[in-house]
N, C-alpha and C. Protein backbone atom coordinates (compact mmCIF):
# COMPACT_ATOMS: atom_id res chain seq x y z
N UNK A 1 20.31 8.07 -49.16
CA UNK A 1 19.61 8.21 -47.91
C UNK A 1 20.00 7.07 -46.99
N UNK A 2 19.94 7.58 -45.52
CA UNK A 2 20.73 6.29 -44.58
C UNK A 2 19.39 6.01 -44.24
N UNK A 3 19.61 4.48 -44.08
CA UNK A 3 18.74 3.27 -43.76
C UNK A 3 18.50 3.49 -42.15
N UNK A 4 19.80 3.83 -41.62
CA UNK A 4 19.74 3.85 -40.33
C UNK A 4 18.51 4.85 -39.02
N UNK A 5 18.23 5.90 -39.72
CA UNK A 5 17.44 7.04 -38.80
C UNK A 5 16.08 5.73 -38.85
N UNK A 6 15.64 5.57 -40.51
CA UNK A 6 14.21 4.95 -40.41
C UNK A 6 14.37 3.48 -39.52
N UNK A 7 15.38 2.63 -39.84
CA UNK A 7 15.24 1.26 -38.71
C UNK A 7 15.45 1.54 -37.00
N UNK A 8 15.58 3.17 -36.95
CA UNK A 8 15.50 3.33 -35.42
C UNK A 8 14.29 4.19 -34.98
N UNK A 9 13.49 4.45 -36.02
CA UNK A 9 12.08 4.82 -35.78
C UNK A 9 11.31 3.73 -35.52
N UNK A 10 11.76 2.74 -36.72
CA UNK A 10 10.35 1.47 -37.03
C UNK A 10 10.83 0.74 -35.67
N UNK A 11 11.83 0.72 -35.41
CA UNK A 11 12.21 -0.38 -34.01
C UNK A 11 11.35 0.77 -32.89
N UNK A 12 11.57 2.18 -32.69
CA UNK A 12 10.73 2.64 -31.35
C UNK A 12 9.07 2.74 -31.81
N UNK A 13 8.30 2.65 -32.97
CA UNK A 13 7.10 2.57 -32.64
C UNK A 13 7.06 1.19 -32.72
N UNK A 14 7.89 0.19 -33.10
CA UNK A 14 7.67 -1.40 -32.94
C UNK A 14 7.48 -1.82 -31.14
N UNK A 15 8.27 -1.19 -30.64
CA UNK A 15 8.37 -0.90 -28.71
C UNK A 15 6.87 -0.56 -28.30
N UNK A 16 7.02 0.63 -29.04
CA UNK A 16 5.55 1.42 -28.65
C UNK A 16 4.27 0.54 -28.76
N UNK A 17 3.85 -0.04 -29.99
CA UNK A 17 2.98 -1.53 -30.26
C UNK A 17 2.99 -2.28 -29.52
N UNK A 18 4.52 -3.09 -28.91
CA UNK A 18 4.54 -3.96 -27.78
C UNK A 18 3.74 -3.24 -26.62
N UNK A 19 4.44 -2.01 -26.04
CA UNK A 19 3.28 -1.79 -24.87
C UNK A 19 2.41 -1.55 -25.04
N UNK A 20 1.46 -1.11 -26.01
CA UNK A 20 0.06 -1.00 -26.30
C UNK A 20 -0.69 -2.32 -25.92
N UNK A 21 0.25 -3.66 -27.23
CA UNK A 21 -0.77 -4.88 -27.06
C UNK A 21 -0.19 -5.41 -25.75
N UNK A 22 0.51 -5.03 -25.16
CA UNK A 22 0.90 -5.59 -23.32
C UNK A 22 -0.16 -5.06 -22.50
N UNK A 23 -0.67 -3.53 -23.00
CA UNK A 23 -1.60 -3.26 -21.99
C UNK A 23 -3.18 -3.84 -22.16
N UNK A 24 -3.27 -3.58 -23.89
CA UNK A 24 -4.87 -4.51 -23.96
C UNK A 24 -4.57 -5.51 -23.51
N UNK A 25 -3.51 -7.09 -23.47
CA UNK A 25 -3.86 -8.26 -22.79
C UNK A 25 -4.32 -8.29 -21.79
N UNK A 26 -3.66 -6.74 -20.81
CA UNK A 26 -3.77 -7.06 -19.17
C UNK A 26 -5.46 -6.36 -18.88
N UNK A 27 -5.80 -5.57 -20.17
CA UNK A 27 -7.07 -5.19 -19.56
C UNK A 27 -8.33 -5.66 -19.29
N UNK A 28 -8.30 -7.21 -20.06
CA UNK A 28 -9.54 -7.79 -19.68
C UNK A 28 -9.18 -8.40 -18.12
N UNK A 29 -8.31 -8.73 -18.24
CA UNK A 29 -7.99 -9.35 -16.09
C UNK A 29 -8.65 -8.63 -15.14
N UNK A 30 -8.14 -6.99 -15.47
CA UNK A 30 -8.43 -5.58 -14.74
C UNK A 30 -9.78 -5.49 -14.80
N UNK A 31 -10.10 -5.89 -15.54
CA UNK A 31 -11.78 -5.47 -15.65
C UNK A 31 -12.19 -6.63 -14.80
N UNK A 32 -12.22 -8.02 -15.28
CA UNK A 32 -12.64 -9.05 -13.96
C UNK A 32 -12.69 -8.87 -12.69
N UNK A 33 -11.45 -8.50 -12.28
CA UNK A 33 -10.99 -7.96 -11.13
C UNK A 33 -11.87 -7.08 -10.82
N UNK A 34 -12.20 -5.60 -11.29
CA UNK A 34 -12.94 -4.71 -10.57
C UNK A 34 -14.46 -5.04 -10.85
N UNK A 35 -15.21 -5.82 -11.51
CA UNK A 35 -16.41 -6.34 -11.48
C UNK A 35 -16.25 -7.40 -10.12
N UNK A 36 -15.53 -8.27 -10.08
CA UNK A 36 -15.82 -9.39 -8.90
C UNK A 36 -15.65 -8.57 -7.43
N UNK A 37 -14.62 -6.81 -7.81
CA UNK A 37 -14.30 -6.40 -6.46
C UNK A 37 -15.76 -6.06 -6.21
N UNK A 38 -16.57 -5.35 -6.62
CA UNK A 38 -17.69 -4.65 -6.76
C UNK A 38 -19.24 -5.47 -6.62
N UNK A 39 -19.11 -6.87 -6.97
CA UNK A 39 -20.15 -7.77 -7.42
C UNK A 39 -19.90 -8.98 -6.37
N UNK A 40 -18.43 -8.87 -5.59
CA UNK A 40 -18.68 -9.86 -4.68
C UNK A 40 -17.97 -9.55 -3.44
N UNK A 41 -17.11 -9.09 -2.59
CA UNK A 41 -16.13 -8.54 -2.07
C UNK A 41 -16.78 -7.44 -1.21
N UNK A 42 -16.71 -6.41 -2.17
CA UNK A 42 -17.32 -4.92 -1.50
C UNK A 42 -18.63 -5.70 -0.70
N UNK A 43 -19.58 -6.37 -1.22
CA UNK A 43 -20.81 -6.76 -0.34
C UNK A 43 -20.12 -7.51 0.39
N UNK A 44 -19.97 -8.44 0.38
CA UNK A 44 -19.49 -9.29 1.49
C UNK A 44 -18.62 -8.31 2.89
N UNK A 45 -17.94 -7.57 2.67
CA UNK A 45 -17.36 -6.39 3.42
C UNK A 45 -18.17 -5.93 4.15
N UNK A 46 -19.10 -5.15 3.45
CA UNK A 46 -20.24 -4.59 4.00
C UNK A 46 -21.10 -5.34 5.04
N UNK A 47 -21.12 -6.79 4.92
CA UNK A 47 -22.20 -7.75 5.52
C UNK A 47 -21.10 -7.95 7.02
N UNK A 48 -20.08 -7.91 6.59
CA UNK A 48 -19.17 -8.44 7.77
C UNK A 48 -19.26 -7.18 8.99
N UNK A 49 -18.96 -5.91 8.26
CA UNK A 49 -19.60 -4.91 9.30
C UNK A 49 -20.40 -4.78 10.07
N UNK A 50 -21.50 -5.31 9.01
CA UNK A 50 -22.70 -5.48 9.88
C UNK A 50 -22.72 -6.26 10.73
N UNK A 51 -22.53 -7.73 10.90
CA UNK A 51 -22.98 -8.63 11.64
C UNK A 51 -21.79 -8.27 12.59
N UNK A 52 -20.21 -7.62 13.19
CA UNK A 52 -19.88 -7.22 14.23
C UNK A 52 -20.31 -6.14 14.41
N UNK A 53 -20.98 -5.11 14.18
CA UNK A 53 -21.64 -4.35 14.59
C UNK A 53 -22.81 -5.01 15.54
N UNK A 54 -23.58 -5.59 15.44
CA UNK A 54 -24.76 -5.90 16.14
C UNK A 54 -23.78 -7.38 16.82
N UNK A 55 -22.82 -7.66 16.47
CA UNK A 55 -22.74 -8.89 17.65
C UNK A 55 -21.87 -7.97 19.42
N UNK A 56 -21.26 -6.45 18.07
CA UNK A 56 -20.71 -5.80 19.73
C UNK A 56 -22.11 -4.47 20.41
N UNK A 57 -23.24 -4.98 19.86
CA UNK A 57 -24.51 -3.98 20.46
C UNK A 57 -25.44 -4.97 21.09
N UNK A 58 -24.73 -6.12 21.42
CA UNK A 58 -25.90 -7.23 22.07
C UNK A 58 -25.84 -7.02 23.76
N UNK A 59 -27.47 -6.75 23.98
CA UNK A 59 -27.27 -6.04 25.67
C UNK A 59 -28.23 -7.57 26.16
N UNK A 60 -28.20 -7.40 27.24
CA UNK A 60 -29.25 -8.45 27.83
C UNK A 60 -31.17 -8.08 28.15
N UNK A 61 -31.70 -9.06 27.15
CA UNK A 61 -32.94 -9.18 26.79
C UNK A 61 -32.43 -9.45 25.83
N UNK A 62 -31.98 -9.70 24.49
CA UNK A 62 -31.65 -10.17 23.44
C UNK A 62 -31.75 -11.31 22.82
N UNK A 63 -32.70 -12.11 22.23
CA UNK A 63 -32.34 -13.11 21.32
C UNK A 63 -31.68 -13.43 20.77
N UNK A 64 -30.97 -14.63 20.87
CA UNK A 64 -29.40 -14.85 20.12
C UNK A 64 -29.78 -16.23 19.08
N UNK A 65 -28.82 -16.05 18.47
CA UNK A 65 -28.48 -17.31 18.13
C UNK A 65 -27.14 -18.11 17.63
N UNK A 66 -26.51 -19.16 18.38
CA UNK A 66 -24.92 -19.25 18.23
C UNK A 66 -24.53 -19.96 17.19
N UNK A 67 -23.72 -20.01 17.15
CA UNK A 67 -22.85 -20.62 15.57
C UNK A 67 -23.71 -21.88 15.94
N UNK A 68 -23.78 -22.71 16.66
CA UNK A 68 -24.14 -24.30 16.87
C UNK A 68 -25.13 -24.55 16.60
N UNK A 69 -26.55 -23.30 16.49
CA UNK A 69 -27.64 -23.53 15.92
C UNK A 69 -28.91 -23.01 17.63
N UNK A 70 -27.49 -22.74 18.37
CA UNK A 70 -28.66 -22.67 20.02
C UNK A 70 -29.70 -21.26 19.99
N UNK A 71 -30.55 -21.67 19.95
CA UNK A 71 -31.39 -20.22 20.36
C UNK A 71 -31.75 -19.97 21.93
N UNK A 72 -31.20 -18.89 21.86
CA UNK A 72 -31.71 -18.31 23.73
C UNK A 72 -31.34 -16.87 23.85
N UNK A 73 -32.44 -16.87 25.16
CA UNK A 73 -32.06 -14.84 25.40
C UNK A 73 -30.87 -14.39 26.47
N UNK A 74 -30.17 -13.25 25.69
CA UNK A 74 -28.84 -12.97 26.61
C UNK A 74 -29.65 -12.50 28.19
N UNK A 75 -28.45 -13.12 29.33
CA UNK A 75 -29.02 -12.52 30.20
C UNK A 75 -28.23 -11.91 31.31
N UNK A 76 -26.70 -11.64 30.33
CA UNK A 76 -25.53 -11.24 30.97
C UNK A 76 -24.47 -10.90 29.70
N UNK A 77 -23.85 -9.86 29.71
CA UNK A 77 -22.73 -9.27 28.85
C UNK A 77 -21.84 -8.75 29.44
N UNK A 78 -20.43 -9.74 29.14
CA UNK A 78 -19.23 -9.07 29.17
C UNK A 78 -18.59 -8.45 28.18
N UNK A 79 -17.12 -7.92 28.33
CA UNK A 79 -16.37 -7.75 26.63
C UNK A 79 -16.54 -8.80 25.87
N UNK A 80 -16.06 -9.91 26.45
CA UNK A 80 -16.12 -10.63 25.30
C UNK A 80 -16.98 -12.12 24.94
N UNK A 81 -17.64 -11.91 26.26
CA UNK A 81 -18.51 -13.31 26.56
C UNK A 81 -19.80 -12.68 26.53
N UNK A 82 -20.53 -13.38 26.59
CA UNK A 82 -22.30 -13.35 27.07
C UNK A 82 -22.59 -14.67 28.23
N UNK A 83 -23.72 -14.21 28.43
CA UNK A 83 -24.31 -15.46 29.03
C UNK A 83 -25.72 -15.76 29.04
N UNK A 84 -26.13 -16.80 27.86
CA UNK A 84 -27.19 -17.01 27.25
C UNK A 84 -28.10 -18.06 28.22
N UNK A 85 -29.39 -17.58 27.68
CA UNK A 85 -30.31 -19.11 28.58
C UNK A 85 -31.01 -19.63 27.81
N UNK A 86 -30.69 -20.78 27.66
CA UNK A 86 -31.36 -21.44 26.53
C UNK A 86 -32.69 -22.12 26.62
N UNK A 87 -32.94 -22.57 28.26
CA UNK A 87 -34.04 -23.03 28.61
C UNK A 87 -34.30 -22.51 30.26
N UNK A 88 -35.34 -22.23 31.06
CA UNK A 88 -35.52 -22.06 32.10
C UNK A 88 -34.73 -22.75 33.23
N UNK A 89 -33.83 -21.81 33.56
CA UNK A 89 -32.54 -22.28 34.82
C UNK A 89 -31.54 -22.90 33.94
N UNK A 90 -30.88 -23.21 32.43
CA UNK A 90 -29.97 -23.35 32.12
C UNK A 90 -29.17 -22.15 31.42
N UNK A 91 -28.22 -22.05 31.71
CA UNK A 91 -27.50 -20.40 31.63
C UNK A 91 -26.03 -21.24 31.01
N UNK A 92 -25.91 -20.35 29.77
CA UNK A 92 -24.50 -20.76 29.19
C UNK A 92 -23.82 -19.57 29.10
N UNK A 93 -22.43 -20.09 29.33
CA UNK A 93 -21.56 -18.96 28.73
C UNK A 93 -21.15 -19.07 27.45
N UNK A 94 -21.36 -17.93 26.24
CA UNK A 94 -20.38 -18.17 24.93
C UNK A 94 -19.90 -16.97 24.47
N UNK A 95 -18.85 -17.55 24.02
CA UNK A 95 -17.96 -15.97 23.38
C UNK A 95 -18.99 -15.56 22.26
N UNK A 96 -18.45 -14.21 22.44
CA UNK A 96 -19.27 -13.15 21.45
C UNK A 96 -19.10 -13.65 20.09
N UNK A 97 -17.96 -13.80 19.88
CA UNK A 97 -17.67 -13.79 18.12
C UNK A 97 -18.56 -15.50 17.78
N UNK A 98 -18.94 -16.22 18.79
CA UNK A 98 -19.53 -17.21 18.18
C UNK A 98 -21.14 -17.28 18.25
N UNK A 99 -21.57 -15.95 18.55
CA UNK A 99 -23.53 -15.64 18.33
C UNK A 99 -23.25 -15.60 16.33
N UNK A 100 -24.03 -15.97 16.15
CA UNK A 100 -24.40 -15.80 14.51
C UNK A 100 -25.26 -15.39 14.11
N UNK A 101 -26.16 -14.51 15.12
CA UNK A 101 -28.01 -13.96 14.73
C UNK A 101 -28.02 -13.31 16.06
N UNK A 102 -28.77 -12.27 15.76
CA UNK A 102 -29.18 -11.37 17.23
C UNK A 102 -30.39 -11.28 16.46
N UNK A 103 -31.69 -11.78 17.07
CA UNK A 103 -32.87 -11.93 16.46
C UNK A 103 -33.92 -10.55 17.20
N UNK A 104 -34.45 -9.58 16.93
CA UNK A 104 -35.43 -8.90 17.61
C UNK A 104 -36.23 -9.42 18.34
N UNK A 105 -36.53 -8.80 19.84
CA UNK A 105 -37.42 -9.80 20.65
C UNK A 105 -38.90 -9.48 20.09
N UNK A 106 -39.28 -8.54 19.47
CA UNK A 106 -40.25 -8.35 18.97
C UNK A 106 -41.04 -9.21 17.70
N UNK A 107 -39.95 -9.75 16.83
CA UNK A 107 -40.50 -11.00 16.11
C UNK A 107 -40.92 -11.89 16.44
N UNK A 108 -41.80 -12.68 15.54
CA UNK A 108 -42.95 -13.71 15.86
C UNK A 108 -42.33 -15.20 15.45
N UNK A 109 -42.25 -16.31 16.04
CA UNK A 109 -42.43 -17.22 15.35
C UNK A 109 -42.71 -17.75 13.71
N UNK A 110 -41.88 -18.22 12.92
CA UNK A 110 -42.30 -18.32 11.30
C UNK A 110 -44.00 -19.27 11.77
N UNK A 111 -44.19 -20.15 12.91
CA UNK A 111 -45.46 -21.12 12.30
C UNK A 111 -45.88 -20.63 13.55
N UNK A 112 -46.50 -19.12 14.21
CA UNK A 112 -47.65 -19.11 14.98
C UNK A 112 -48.39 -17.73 14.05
């Protein structure tokens, strides 16, 4: 009997083994990967929608609040600016993408 047919079997399921244990190594990564896509990513996505969604639905009467920490009500909207008042007769201009809160005028104070 030739040696040869069986050492060219045992060498292709020896191949076949290699890609098997090539694919279990890579499957715990794959799995990380789609838990962190799902557990951190996808939300974060979602949150980013949101907050340009409501920073491009800000009309004037609006409570803002800008990246810098300023609170005041819009009292002018362009494309891409507003123009906020932060105190009686002071009127700022700031770009849109830098409001960080569009607060409901209907909310209350946290301490009244």
């Amino acid at each position: 009997m030739s040696t040869e047919p069986m050492l060219m079997m045992q060498t292709a399921a020896g191949e076949q083994n290699a890609t098997t244990a090539a694919l279990f190594q890579f499957m715990p990564l794959l799995l990380i990967f789609v838990i962190f896509y799902f557990l951190m990513i996808r939300p974060q996505q979602r949150r980013v929608k949101e907050h340009q969604a409501s920073i491009s639905a800000v009309k004037k009467g609006d409570d803002v609040v800008t990246g810098g920490g300023i609170r005041g009500r819009v009292t002018k909207v362009s494309d891409d600016e507003a123009e906020v008042e932060i105190a009686q007769g002071v009127k700022v201009r700031v770009v849109k993408s830098t409001i960080s809160q569009v607060l409901n005028p209907t909310t209350k104070p946290a301490n009244d």
